[in-house]
PDB file of N, CA and C in Angstrom:
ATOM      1  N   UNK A   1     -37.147 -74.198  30.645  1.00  0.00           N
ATOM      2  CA  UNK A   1     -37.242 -74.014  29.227  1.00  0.00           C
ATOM      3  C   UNK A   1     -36.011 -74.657  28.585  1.00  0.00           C
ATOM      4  N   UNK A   2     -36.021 -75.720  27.815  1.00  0.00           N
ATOM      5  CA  UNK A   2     -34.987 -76.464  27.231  1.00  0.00           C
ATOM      6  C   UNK A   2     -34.228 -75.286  26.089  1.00  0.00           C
ATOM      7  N   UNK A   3     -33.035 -75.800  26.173  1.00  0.00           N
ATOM      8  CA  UNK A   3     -32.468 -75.202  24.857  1.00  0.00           C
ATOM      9  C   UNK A   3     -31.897 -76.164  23.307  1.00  0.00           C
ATOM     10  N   UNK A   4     -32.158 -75.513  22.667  1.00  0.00           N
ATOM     11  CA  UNK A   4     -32.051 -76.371  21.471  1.00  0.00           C
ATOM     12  C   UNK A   4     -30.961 -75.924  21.318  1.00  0.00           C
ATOM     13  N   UNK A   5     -30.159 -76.601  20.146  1.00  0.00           N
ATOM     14  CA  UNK A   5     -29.166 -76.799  19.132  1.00  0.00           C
ATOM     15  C   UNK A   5     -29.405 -75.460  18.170  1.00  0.00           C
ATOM     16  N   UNK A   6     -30.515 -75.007  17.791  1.00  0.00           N
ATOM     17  CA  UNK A   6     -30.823 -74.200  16.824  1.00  0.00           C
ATOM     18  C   UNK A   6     -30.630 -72.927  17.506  1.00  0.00           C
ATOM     19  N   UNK A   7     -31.129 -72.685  18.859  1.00  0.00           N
ATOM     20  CA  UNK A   7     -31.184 -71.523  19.886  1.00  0.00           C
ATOM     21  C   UNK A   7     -29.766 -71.170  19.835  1.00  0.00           C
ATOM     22  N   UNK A   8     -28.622 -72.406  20.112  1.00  0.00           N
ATOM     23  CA  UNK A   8     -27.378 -71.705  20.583  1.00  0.00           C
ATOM     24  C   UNK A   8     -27.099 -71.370  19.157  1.00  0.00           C
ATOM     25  N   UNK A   9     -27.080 -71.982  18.018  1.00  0.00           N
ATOM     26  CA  UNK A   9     -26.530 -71.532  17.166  1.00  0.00           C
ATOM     27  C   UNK A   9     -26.766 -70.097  16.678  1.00  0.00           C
ATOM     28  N   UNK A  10     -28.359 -69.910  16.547  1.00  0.00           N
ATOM     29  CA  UNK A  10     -28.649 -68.168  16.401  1.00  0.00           C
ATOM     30  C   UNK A  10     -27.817 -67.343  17.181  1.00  0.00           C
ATOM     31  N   UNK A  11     -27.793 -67.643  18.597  1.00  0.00           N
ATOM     32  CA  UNK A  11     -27.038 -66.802  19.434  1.00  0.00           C
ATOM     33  C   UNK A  11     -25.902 -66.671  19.201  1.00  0.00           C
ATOM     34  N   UNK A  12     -25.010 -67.685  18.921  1.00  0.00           N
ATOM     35  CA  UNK A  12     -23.628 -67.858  18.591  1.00  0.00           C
ATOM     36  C   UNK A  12     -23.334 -66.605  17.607  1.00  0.00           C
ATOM     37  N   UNK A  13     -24.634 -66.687  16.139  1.00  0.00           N
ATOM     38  CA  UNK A  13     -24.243 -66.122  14.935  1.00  0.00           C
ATOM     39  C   UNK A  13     -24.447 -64.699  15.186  1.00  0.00           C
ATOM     40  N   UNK A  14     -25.479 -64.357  16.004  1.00  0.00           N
ATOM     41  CA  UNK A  14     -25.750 -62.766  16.333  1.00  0.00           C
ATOM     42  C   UNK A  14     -24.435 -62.470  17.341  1.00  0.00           C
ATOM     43  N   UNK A  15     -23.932 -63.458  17.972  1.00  0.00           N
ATOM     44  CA  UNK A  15     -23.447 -62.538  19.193  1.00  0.00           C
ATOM     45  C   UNK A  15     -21.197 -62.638  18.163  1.00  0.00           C
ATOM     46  N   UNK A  16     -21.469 -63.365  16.899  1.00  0.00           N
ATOM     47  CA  UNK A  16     -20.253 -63.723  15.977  1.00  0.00           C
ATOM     48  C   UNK A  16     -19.968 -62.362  15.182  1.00  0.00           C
ATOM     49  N   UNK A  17     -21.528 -62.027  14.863  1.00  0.00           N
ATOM     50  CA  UNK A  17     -21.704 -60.401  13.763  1.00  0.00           C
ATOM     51  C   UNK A  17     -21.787 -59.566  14.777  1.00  0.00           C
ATOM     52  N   UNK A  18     -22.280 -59.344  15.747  1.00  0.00           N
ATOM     53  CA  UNK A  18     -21.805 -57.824  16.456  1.00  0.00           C
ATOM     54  C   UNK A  18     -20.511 -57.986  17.205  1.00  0.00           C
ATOM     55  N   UNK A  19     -19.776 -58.837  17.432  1.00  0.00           N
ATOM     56  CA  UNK A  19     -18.298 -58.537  17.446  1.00  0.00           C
ATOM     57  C   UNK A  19     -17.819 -58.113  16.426  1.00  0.00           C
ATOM     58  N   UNK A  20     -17.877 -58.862  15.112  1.00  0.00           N
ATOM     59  CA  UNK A  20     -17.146 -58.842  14.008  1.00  0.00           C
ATOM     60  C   UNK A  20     -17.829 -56.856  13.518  1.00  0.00           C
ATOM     61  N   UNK A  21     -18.488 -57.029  13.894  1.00  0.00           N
ATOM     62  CA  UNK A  21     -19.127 -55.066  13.483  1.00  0.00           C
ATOM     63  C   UNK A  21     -18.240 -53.979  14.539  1.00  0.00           C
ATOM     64  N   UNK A  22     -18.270 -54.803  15.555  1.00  0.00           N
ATOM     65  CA  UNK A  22     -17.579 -53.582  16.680  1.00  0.00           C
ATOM     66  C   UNK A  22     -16.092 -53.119  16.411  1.00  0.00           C
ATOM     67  N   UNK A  23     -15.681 -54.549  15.692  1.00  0.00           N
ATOM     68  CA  UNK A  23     -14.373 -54.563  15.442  1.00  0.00           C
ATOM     69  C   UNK A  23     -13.999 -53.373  14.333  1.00  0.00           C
ATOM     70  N   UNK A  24     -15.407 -53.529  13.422  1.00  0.00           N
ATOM     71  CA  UNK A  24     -14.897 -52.136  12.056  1.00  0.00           C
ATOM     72  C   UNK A  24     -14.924 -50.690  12.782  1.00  0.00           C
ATOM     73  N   UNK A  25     -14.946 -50.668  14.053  1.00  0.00           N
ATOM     74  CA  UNK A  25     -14.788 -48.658  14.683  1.00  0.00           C
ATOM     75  C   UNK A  25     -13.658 -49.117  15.249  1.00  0.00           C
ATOM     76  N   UNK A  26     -12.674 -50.443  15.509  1.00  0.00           N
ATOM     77  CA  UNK A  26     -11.377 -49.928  16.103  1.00  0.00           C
ATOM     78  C   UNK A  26      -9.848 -50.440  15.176  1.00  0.00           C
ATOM     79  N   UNK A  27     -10.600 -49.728  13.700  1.00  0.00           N
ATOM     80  CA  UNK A  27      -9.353 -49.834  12.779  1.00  0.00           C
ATOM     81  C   UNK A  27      -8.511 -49.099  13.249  1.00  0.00           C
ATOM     82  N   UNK A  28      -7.307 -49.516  13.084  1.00  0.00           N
ATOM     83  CA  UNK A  28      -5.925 -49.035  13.474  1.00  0.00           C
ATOM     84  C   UNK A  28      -5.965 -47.125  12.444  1.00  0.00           C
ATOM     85  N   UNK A  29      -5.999 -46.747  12.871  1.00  0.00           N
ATOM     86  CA  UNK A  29      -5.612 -45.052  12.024  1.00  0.00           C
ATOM     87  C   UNK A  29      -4.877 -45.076  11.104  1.00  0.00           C
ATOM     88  N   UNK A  30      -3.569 -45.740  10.908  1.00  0.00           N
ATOM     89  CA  UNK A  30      -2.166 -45.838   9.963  1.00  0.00           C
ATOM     90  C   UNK A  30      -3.674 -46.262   8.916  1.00  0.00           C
ATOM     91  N   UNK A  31      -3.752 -47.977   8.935  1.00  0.00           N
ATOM     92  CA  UNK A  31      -4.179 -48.725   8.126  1.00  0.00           C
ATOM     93  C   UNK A  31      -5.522 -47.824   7.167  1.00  0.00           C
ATOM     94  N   UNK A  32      -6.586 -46.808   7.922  1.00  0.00           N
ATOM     95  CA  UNK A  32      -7.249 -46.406   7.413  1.00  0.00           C
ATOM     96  C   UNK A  32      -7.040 -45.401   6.681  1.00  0.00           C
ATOM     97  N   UNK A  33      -5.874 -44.614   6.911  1.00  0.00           N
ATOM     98  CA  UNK A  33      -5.445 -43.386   6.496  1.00  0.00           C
ATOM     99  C   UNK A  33      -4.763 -43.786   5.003  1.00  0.00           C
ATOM    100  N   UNK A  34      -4.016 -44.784   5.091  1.00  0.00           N
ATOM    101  CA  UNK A  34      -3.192 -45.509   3.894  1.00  0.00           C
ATOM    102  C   UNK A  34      -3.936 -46.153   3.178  1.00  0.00           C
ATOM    103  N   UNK A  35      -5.314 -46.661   3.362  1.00  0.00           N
ATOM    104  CA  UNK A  35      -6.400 -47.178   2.362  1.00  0.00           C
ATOM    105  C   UNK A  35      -7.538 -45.987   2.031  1.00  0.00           C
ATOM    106  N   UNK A  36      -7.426 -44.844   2.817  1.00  0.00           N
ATOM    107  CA  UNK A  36      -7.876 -43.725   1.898  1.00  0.00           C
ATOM    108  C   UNK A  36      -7.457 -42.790   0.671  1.00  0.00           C
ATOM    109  N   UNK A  37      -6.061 -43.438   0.564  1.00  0.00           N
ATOM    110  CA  UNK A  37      -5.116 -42.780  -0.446  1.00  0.00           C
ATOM    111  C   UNK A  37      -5.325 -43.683  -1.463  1.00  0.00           C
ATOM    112  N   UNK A  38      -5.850 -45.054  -1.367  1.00  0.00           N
ATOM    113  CA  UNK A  38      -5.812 -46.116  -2.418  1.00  0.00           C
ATOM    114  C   UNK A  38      -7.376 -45.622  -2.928  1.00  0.00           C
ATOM    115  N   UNK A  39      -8.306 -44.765  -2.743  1.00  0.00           N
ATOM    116  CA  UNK A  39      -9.575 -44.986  -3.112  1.00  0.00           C
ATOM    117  C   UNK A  39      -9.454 -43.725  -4.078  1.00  0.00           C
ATOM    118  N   UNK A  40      -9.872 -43.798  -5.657  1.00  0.00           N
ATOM    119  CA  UNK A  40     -10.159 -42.927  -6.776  1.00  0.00           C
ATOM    120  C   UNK A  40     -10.631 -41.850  -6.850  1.00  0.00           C
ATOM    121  N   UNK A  41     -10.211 -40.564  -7.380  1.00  0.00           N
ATOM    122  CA  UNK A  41     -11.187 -39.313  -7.001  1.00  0.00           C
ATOM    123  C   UNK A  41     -12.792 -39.572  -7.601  1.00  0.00           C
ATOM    124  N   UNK A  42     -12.908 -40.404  -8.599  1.00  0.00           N
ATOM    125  CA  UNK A  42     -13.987 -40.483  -8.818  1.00  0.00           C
ATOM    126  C   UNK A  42     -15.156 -41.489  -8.118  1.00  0.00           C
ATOM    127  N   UNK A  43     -14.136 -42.173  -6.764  1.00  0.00           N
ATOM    128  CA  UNK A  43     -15.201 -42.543  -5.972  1.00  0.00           C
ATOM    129  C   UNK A  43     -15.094 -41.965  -4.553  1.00  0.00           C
ATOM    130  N   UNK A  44     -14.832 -40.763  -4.421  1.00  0.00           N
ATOM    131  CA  UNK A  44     -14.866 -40.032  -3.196  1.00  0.00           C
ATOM    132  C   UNK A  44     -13.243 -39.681  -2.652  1.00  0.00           C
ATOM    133  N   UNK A  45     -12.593 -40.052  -3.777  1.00  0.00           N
ATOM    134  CA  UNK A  45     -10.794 -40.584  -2.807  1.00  0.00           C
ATOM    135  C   UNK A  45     -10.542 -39.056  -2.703  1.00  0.00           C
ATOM    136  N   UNK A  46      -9.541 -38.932  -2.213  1.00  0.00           N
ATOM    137  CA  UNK A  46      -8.230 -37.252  -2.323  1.00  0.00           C
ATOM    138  C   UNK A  46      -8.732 -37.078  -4.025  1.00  0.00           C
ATOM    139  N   UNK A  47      -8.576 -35.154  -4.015  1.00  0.00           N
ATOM    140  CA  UNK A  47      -8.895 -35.143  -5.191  1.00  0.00           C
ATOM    141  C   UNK A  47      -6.898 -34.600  -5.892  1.00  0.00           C
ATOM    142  N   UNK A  48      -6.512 -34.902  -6.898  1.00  0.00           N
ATOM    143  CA  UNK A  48      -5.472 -34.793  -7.222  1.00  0.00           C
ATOM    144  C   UNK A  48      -4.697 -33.559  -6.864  1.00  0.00           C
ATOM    145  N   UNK A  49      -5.121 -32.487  -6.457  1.00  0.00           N
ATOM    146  CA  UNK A  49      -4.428 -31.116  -6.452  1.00  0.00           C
ATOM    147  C   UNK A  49      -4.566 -30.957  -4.644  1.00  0.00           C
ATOM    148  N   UNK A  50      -4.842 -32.329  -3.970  1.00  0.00           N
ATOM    149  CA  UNK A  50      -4.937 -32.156  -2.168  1.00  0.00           C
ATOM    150  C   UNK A  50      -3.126 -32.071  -1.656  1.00  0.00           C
ATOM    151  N   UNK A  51      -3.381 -30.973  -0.843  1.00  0.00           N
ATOM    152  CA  UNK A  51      -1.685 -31.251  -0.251  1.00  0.00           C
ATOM    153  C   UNK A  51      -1.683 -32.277   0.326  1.00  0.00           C
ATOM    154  N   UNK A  52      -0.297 -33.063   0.202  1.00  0.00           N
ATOM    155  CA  UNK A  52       0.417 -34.189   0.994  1.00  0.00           C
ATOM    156  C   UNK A  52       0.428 -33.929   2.566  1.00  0.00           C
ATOM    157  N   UNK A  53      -0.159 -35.593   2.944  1.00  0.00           N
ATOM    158  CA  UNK A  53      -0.399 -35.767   4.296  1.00  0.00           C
ATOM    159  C   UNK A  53       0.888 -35.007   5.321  1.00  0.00           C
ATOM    160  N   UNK A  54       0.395 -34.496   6.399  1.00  0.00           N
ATOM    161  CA  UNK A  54       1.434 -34.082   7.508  1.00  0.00           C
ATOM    162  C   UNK A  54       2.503 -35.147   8.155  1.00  0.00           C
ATOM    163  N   UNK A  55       3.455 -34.641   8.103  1.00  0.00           N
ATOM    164  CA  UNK A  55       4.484 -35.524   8.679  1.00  0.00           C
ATOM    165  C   UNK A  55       5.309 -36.578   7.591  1.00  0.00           C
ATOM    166  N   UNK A  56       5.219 -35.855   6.631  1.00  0.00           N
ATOM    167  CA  UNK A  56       5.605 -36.933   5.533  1.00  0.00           C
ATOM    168  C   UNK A  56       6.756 -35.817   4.616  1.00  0.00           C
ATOM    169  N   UNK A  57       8.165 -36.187   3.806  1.00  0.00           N
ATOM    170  CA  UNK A  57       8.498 -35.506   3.099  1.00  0.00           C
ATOM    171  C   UNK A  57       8.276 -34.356   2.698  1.00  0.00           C
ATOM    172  N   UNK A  58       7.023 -34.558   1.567  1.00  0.00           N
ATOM    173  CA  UNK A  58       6.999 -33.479   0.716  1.00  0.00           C
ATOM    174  C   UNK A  58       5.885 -32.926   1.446  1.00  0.00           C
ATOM    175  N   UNK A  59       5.058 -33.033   2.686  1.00  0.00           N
ATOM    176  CA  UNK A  59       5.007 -31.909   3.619  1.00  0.00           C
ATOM    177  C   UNK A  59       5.505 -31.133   3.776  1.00  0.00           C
ATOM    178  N   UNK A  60       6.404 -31.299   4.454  1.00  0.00           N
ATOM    179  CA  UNK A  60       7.457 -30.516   4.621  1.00  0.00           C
ATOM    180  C   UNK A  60       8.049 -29.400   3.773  1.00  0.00           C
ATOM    181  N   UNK A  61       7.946 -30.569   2.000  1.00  0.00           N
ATOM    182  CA  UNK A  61       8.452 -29.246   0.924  1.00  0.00           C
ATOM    183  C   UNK A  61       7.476 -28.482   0.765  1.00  0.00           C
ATOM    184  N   UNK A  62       6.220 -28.772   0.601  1.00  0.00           N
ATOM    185  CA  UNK A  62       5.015 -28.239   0.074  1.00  0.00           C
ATOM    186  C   UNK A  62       5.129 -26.914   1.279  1.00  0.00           C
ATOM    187  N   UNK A  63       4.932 -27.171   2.560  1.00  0.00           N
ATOM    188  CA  UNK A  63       5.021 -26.258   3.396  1.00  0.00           C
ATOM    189  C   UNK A  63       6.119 -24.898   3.331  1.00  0.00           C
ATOM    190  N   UNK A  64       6.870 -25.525   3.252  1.00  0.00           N
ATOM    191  CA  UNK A  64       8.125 -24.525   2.572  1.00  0.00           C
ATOM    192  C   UNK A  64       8.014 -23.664   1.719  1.00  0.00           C
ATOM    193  N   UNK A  65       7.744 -24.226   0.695  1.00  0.00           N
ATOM    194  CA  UNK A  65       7.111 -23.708  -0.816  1.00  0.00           C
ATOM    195  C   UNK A  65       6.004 -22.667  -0.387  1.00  0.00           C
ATOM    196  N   UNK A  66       5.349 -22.939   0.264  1.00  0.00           N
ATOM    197  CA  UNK A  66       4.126 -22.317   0.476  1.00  0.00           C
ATOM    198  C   UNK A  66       4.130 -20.876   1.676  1.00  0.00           C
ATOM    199  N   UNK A  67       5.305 -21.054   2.372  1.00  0.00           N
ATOM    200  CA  UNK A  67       6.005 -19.622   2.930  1.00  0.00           C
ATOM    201  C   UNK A  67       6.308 -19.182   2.550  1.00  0.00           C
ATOM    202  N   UNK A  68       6.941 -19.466   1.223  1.00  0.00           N
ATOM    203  CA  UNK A  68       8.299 -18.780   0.275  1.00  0.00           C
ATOM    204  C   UNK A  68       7.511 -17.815  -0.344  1.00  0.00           C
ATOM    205  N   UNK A  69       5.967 -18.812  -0.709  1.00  0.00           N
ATOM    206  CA  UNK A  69       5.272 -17.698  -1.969  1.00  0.00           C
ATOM    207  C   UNK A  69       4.505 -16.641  -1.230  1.00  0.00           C
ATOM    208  N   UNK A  70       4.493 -17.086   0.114  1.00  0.00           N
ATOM    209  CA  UNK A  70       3.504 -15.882   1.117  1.00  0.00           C
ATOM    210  C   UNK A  70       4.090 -14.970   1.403  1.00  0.00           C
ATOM    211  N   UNK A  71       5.879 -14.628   1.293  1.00  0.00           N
ATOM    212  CA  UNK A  71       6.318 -14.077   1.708  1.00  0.00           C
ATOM    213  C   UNK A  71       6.982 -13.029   0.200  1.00  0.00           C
ATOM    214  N   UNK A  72       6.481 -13.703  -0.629  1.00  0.00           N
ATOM    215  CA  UNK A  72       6.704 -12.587  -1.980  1.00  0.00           C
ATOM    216  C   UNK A  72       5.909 -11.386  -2.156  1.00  0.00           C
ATOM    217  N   UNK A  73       6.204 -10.799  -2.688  1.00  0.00           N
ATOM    218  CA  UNK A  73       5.416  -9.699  -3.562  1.00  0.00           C
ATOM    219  C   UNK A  73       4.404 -10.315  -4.257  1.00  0.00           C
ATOM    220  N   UNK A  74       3.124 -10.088  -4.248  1.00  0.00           N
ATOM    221  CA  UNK A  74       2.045 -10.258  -4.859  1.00  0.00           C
ATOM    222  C   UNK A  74       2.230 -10.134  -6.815  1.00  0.00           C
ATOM    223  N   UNK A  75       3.117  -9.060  -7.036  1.00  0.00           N
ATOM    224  CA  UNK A  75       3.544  -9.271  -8.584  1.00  0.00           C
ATOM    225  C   UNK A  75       4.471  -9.941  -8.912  1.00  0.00           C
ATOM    226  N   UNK A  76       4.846 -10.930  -8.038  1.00  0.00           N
ATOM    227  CA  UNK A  76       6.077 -12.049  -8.494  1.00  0.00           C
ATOM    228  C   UNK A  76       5.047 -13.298  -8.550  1.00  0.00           C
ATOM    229  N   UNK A  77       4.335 -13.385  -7.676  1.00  0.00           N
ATOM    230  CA  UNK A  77       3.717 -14.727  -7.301  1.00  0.00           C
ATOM    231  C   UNK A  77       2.914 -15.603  -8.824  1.00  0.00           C
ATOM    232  N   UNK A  78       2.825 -14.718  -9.543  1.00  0.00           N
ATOM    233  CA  UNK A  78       2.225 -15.468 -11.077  1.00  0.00           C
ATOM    234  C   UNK A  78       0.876 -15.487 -11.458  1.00  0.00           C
ATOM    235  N   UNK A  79       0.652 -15.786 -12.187  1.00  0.00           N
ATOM    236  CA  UNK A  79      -0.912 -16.094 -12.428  1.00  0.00           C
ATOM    237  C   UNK A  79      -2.010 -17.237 -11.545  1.00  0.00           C
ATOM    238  N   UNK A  80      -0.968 -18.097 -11.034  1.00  0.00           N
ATOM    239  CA  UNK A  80      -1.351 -18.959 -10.180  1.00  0.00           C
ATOM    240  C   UNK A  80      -2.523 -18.792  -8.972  1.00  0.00           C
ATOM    241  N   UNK A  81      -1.850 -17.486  -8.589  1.00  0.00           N
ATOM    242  CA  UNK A  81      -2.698 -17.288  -7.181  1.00  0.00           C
ATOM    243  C   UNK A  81      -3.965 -16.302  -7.937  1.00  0.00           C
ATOM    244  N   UNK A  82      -4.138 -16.065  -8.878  1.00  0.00           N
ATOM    245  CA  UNK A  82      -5.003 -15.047  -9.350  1.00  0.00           C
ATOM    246  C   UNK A  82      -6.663 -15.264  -9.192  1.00  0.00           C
ATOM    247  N   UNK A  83      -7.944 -15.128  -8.564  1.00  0.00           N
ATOM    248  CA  UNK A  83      -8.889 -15.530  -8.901  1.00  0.00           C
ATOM    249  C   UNK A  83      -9.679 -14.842 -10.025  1.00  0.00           C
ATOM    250  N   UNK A  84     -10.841 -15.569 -10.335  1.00  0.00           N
ATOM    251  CA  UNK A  84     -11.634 -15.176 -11.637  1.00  0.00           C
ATOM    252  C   UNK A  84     -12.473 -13.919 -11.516  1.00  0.00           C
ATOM    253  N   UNK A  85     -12.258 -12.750 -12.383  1.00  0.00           N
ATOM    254  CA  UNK A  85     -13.129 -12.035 -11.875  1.00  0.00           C
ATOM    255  C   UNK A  85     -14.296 -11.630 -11.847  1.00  0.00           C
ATOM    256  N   UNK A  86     -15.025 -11.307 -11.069  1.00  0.00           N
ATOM    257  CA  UNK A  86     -16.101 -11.587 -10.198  1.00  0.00           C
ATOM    258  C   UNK A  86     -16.946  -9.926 -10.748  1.00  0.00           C
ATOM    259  N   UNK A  87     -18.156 -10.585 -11.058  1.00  0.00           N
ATOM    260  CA  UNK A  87     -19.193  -9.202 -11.290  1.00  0.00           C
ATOM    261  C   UNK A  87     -20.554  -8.880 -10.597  1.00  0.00           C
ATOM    262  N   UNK A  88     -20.487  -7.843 -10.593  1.00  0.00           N
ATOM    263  CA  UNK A  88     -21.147  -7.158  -9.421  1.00  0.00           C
ATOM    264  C   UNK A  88     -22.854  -6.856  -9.408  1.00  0.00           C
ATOM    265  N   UNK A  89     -23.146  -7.603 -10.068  1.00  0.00           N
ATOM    266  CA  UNK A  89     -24.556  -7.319 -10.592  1.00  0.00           C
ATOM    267  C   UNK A  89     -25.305  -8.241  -9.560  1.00  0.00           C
ATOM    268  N   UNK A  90     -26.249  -7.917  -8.918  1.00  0.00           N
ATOM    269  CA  UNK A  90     -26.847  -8.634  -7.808  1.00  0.00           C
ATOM    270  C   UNK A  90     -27.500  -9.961  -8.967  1.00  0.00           C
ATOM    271  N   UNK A  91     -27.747 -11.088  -7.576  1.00  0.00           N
ATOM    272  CA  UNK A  91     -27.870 -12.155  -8.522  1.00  0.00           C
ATOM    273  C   UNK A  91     -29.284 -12.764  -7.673  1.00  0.00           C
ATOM    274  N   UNK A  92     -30.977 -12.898  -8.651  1.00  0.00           N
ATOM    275  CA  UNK A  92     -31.859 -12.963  -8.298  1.00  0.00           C
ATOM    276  C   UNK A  92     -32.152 -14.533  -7.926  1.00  0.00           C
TER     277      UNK A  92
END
């Protein structure tokens, strides 16, 4: 069975796109993690009030911060931690 010019080229181009596809599952982690911070809350990104990634600065503070207030008195802690209150009427 002869091979054409046209044969290798299909093959070439299928066997060019499933490399080039295999290659998008072995993004580096850094690179994907740092282009998920670049994407908008209004197209799926971090939504503005997400704690800061682990291992970074204000990890660290945020974490801190966040013992300090666990370890208060519930009437110091502010209005902050307060939820909405909630009524008791069964809901059909």
């Amino acid at each position: 069975m002869p091979t054409s010019a046209r044969h290798l080229a299909t093959l070439f181009a299928l066997a060019l796109t499933g490399c080039a596809l295999g290659g998008c599952g072995t993004i580096n982690e850094k690179l994907s993690a740092g282009t998920a911070d670049l994407i908008p809350a209004w197209a799926g990104g971090l939504p503005a009030d997400a704690p800061p990634r682990p291992g970074t600065a204000q990890y660290d503070e945020f974490m801190r911060e966040r013992e300090r207030k666990r370890l208060m008195p519930a009437s110091e802690r502010g209005d902050e931690n307060k939820s909405a209150p909630t009524s008791q009427e069964a809901v059909h």
